[in-house]
PDB file of N, CA and C in Angstrom:
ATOM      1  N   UNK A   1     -16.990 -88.677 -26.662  1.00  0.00           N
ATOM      2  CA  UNK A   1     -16.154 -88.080 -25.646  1.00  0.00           C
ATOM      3  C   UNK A   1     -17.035 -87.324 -24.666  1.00  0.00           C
ATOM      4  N   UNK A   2     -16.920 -87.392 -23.184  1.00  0.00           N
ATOM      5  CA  UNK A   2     -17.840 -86.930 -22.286  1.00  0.00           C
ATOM      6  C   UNK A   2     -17.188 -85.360 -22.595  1.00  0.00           C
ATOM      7  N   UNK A   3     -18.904 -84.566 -22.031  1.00  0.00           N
ATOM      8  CA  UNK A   3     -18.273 -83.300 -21.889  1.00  0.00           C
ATOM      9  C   UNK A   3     -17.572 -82.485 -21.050  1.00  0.00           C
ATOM     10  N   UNK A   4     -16.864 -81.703 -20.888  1.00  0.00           N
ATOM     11  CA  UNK A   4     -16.103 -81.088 -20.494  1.00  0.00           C
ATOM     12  C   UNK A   4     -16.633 -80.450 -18.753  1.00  0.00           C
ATOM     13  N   UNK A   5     -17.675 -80.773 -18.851  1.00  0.00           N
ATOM     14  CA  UNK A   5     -18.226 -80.333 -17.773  1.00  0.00           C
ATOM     15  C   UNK A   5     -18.697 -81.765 -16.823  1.00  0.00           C
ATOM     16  N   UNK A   6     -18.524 -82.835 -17.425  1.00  0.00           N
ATOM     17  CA  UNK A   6     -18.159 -84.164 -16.427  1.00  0.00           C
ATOM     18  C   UNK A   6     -17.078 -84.768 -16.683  1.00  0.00           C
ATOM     19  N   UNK A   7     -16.164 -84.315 -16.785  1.00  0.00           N
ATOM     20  CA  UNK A   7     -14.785 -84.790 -16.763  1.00  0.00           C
ATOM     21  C   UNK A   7     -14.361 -84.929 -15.138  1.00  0.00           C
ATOM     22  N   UNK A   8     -14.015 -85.679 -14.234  1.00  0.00           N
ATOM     23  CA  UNK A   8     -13.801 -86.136 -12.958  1.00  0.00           C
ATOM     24  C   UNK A   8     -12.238 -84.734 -12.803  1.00  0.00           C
ATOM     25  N   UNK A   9     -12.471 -84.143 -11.899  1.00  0.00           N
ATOM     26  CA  UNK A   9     -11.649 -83.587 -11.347  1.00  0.00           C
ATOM     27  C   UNK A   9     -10.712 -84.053 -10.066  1.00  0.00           C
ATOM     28  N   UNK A  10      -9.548 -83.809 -10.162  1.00  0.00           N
ATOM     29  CA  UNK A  10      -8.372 -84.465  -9.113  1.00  0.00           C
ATOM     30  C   UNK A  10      -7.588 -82.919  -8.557  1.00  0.00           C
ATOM     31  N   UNK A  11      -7.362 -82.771  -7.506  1.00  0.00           N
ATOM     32  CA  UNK A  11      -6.345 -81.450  -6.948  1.00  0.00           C
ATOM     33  C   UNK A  11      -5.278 -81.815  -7.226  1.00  0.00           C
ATOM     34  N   UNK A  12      -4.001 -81.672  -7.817  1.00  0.00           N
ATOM     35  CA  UNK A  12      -2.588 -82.133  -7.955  1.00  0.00           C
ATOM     36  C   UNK A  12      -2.141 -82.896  -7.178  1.00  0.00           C
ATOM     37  N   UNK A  13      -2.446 -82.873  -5.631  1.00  0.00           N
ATOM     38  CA  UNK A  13      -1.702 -83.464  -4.566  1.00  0.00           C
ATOM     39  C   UNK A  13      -2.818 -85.034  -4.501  1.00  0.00           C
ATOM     40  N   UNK A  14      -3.712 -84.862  -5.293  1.00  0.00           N
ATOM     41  CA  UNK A  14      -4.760 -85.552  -5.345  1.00  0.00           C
ATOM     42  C   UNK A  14      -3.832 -86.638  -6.097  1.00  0.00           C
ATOM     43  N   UNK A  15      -3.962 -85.905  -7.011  1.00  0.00           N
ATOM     44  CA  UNK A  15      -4.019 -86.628  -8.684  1.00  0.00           C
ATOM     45  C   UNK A  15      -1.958 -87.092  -8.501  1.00  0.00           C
ATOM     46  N   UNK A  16      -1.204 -86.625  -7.714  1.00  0.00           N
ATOM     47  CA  UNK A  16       0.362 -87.479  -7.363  1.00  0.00           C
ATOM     48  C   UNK A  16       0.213 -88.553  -6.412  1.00  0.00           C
ATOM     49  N   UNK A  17      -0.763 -88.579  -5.426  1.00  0.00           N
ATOM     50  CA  UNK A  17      -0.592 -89.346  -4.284  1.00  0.00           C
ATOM     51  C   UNK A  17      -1.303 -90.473  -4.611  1.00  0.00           C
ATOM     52  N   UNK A  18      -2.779 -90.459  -5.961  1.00  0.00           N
ATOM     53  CA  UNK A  18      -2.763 -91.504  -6.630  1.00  0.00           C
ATOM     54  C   UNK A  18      -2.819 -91.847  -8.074  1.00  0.00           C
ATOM     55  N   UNK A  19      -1.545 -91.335  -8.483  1.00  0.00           N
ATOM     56  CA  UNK A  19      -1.254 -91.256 -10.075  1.00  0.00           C
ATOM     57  C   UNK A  19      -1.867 -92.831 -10.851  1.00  0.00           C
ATOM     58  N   UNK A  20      -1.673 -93.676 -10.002  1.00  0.00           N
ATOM     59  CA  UNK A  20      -2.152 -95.031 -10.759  1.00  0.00           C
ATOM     60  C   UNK A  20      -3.601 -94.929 -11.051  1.00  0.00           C
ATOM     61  N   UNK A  21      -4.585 -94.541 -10.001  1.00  0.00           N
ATOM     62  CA  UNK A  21      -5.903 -94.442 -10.092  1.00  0.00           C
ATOM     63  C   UNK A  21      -6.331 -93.501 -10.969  1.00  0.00           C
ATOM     64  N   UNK A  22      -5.561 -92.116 -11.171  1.00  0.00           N
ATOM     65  CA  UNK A  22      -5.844 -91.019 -12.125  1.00  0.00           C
ATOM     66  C   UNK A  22      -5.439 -92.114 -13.947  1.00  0.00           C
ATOM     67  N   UNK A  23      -4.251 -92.683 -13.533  1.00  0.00           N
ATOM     68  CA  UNK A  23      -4.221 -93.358 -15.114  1.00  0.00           C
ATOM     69  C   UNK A  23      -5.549 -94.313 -15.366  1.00  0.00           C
ATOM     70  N   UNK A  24      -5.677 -95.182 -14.309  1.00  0.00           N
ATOM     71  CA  UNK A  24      -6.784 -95.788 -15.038  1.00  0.00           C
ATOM     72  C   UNK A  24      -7.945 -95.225 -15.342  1.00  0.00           C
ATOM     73  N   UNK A  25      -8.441 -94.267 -14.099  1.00  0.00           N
ATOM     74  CA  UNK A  25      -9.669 -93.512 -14.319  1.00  0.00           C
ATOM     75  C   UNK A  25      -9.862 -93.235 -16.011  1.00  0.00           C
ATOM     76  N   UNK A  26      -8.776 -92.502 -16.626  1.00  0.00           N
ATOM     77  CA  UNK A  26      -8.164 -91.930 -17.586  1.00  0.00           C
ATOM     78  C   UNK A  26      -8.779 -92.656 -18.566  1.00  0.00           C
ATOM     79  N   UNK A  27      -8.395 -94.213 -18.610  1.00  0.00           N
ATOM     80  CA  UNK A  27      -8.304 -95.310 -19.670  1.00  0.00           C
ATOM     81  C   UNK A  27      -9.106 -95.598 -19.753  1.00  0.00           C
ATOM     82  N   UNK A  28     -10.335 -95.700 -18.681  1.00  0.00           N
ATOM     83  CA  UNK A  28     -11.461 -96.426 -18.579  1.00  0.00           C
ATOM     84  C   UNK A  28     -12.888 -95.707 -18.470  1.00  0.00           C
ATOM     85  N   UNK A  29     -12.594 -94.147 -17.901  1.00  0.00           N
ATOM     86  CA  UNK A  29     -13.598 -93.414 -18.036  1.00  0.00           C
ATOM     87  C   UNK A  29     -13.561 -92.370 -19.024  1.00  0.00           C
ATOM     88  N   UNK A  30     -12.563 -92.046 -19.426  1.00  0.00           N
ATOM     89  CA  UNK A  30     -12.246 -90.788 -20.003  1.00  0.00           C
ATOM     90  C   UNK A  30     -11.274 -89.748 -19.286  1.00  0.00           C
ATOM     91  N   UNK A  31     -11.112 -88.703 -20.012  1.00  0.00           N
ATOM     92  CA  UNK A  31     -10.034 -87.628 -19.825  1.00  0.00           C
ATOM     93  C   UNK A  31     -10.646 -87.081 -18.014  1.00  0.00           C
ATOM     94  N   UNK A  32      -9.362 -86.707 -17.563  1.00  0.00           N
ATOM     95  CA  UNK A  32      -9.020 -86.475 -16.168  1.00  0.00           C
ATOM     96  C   UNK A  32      -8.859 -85.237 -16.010  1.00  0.00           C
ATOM     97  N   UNK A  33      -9.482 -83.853 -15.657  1.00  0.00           N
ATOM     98  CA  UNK A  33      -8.852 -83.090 -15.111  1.00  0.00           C
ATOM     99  C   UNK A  33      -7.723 -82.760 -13.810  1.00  0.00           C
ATOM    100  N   UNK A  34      -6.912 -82.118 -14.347  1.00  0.00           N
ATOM    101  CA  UNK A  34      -5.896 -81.823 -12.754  1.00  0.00           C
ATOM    102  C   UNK A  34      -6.104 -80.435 -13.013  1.00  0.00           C
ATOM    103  N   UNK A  35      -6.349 -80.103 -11.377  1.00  0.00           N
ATOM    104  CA  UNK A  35      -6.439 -78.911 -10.613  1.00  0.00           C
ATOM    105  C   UNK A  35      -4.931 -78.099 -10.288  1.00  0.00           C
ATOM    106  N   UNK A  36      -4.994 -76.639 -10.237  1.00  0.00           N
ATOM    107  CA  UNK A  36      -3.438 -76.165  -9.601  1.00  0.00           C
ATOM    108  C   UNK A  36      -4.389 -74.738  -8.828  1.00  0.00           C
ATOM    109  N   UNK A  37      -4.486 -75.154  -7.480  1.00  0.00           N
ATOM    110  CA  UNK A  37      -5.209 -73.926  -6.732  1.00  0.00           C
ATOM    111  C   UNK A  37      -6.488 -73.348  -7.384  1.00  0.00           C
ATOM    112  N   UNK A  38      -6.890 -74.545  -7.607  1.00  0.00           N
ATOM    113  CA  UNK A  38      -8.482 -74.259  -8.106  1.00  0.00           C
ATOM    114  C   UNK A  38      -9.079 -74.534  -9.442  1.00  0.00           C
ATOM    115  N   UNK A  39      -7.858 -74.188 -10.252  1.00  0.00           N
ATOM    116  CA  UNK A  39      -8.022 -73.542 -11.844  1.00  0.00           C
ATOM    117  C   UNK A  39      -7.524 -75.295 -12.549  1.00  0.00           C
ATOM    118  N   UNK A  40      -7.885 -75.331 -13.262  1.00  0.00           N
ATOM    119  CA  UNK A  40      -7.991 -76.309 -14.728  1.00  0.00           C
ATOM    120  C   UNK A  40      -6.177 -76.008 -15.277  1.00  0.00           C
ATOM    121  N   UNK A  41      -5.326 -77.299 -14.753  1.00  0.00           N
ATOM    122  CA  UNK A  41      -4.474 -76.503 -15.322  1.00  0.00           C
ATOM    123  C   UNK A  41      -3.777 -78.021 -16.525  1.00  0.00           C
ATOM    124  N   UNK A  42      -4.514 -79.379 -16.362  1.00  0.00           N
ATOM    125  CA  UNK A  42      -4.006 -80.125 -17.713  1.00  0.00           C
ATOM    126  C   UNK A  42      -5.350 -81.196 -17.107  1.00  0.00           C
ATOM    127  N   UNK A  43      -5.114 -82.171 -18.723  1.00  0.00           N
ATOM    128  CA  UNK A  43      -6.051 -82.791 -18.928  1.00  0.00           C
ATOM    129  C   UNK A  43      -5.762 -84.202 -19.212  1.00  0.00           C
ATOM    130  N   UNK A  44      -5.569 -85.221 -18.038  1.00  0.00           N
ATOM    131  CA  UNK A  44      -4.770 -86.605 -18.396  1.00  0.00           C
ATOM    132  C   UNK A  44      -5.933 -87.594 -19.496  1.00  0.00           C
ATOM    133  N   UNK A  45      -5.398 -87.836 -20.618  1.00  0.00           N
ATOM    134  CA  UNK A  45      -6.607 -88.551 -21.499  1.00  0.00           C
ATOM    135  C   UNK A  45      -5.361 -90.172 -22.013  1.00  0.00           C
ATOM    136  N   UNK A  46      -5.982 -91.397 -22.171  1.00  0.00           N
ATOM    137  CA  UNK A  46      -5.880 -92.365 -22.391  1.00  0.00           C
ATOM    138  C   UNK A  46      -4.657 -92.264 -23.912  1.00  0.00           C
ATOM    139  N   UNK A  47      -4.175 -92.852 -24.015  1.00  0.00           N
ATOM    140  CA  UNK A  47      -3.044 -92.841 -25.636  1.00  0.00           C
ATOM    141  C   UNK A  47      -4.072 -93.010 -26.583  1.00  0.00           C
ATOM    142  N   UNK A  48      -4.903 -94.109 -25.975  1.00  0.00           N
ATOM    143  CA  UNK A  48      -5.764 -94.196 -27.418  1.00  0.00           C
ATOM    144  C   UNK A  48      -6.605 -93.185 -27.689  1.00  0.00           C
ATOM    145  N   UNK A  49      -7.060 -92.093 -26.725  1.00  0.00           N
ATOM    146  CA  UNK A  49      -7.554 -90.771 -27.087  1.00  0.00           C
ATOM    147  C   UNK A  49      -6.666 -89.662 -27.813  1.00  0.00           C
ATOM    148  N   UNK A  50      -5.681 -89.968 -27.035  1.00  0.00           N
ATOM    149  CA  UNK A  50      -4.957 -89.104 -27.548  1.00  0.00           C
ATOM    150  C   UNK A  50      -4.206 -89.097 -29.057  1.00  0.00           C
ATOM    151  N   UNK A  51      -4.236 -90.017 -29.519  1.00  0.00           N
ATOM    152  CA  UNK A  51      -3.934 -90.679 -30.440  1.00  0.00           C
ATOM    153  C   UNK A  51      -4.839 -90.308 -31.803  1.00  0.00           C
ATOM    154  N   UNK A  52      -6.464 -90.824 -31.228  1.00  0.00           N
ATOM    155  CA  UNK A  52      -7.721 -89.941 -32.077  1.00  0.00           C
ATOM    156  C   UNK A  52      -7.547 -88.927 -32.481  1.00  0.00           C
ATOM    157  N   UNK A  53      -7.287 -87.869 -31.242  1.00  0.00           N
ATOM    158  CA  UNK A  53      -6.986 -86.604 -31.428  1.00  0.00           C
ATOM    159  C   UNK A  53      -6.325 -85.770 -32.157  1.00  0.00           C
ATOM    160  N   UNK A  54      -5.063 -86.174 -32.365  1.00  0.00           N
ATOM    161  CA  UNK A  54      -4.175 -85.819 -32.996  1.00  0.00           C
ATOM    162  C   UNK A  54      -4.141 -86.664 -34.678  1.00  0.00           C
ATOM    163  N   UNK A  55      -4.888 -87.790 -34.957  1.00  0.00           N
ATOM    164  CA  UNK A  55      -5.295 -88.008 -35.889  1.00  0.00           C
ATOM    165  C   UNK A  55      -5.964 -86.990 -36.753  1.00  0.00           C
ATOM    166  N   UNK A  56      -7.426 -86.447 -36.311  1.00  0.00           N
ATOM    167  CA  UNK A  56      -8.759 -85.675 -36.550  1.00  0.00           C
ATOM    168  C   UNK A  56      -7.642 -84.206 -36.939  1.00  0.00           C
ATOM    169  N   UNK A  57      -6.706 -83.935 -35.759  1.00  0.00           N
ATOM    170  CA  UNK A  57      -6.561 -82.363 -36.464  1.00  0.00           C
ATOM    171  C   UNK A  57      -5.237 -82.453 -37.234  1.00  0.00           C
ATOM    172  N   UNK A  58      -4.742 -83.453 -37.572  1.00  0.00           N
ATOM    173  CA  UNK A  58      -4.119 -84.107 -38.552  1.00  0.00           C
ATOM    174  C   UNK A  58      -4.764 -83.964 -40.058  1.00  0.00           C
ATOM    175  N   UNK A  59      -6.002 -84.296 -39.665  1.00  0.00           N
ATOM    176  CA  UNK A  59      -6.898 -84.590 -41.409  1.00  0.00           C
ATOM    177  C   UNK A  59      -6.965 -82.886 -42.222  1.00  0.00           C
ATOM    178  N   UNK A  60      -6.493 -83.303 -43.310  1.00  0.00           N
ATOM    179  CA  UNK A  60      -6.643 -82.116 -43.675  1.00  0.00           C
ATOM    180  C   UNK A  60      -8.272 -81.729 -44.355  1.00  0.00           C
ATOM    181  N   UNK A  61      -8.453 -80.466 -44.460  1.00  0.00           N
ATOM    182  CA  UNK A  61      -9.582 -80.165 -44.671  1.00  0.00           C
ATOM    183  C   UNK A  61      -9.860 -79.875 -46.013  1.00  0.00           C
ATOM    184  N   UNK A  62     -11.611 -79.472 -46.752  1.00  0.00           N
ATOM    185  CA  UNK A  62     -11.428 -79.870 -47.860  1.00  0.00           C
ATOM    186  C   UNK A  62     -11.100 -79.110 -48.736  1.00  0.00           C
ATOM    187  N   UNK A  63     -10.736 -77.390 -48.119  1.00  0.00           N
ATOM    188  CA  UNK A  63     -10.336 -76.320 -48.976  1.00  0.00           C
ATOM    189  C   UNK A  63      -8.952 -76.604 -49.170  1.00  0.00           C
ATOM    190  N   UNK A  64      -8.090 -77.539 -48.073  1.00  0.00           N
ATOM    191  CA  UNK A  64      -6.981 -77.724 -48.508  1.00  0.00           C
ATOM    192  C   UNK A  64      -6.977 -78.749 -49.595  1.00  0.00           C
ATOM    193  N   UNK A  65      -7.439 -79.678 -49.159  1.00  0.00           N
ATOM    194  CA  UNK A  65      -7.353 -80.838 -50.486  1.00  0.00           C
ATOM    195  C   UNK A  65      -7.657 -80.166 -52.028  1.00  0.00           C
ATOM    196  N   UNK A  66      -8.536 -79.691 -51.913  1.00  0.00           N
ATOM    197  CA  UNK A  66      -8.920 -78.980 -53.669  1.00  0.00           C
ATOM    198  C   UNK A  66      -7.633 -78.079 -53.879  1.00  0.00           C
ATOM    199  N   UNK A  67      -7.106 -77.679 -52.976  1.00  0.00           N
ATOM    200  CA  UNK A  67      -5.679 -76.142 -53.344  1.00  0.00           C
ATOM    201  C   UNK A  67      -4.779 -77.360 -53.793  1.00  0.00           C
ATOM    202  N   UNK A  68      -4.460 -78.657 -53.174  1.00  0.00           N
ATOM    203  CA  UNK A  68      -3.661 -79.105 -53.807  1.00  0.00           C
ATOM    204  C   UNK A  68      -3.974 -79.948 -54.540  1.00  0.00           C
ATOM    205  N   UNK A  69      -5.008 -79.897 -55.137  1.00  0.00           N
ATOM    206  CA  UNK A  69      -5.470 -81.066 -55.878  1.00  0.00           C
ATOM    207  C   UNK A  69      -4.691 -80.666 -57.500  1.00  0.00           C
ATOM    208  N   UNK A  70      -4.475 -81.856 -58.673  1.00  0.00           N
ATOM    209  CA  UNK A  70      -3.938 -81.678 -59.971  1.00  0.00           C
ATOM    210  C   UNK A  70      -4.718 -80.812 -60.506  1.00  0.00           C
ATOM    211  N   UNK A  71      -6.391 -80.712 -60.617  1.00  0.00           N
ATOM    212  CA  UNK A  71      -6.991 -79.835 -61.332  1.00  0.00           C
ATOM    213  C   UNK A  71      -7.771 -78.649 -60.641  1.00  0.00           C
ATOM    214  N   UNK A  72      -6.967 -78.039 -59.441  1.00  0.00           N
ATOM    215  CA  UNK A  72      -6.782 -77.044 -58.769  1.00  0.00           C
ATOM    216  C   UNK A  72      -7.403 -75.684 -59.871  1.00  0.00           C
ATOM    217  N   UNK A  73      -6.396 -76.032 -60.805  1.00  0.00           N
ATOM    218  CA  UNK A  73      -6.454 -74.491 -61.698  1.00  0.00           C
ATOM    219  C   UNK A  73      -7.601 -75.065 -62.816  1.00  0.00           C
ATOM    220  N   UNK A  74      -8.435 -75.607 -63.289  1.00  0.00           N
ATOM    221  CA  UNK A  74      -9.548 -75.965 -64.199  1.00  0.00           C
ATOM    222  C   UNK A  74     -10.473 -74.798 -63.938  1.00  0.00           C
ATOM    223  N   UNK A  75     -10.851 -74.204 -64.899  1.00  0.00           N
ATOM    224  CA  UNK A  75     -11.845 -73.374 -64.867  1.00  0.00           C
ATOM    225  C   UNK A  75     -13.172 -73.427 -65.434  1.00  0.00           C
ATOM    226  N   UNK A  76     -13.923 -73.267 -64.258  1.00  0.00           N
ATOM    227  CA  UNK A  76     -15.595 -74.018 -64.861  1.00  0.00           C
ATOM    228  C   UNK A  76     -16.065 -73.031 -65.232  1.00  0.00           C
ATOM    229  N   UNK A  77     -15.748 -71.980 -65.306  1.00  0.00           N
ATOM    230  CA  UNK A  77     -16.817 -70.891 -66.284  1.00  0.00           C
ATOM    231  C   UNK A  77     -17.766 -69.904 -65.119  1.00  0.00           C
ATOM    232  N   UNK A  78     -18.354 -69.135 -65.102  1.00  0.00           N
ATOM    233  CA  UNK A  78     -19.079 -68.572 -64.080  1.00  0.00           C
ATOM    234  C   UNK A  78     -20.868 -68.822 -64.859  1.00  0.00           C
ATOM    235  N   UNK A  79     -20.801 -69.608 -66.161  1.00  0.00           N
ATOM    236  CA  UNK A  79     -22.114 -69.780 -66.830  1.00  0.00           C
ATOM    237  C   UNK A  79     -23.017 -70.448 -66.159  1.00  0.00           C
ATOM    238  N   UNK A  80     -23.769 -70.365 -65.859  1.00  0.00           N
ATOM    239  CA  UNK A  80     -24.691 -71.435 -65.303  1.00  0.00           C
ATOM    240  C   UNK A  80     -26.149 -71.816 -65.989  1.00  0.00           C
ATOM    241  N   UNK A  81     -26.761 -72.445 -65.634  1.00  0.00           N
ATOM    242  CA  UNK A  81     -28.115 -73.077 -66.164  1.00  0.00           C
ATOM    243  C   UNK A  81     -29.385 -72.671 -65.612  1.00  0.00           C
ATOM    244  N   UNK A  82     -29.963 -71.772 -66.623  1.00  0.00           N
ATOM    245  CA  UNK A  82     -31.261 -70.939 -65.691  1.00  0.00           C
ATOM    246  C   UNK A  82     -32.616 -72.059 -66.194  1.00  0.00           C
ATOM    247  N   UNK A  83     -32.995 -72.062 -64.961  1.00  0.00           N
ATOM    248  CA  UNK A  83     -34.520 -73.106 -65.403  1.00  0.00           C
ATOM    249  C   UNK A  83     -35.441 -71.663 -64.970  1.00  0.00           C
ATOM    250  N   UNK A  84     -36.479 -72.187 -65.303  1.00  0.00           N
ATOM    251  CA  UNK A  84     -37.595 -71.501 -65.283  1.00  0.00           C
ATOM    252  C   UNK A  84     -38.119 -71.501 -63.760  1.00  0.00           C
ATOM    253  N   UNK A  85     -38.786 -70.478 -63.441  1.00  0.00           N
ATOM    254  CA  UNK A  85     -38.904 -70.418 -62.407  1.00  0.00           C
ATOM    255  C   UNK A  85     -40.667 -70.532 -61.248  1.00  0.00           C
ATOM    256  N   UNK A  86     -41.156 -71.660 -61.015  1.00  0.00           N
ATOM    257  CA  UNK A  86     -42.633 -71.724 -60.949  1.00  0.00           C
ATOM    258  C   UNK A  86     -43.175 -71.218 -59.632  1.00  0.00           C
ATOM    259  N   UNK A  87     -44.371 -70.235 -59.783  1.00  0.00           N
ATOM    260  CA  UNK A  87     -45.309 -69.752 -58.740  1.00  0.00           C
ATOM    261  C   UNK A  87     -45.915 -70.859 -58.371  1.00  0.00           C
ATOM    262  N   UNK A  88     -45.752 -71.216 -56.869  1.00  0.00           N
ATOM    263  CA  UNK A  88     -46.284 -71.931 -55.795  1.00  0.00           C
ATOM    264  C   UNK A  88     -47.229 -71.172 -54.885  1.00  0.00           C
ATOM    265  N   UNK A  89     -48.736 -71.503 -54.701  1.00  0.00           N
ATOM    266  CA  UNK A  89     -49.593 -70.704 -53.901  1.00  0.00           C
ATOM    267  C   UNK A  89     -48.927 -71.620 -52.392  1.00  0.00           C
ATOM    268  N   UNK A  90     -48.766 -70.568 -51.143  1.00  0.00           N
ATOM    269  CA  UNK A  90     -49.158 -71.109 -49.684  1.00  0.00           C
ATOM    270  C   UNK A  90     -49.998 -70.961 -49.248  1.00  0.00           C
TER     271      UNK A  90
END
């Protein structure tokens, strides 16, 4: 995904008078900024981006997966395994 700082900018009156060219731009280059008196005010991106998108923050993450996982509550002990520990000259 390009960054946010080359995303093609359109002024509103820009981006209505040629909404067809802003869609394809969209589809074919990437996400579109539209302008409202200067300021960043939406971001036209392709379905199939958008689509990604909402996939990715869809996925759940992996502290969630283990909370609901069956052996959630298994308890491994706080014991652990001490090895020996060797002096290395630098």
């Amino acid at each position: 995904m390009p960054s946010t700082t080359l995303l093609k900018r359109w002024k509103l009156e820009d981006a209505k008078a040629r909404f067809s060219e802003l869609v394809r731009q969209a589809r074919e280059s990437g996400p579109q900024r539209v302008t409202v008196r200067r300021k960043d005010a939406v971001v036209v991106v392709s379905a199939e981006e958008y689509d990604r998108l909402v996939a990715r923050a869809e996925q759940k993450t992996l502290s969630s997966l283990l909370a609901d996982s069956p052996l959630r509550n298994l308890d491994f002990g706080e014991e652990g395994v001490k090895s020996p520990v060797r002096e290395v000259e630098l």
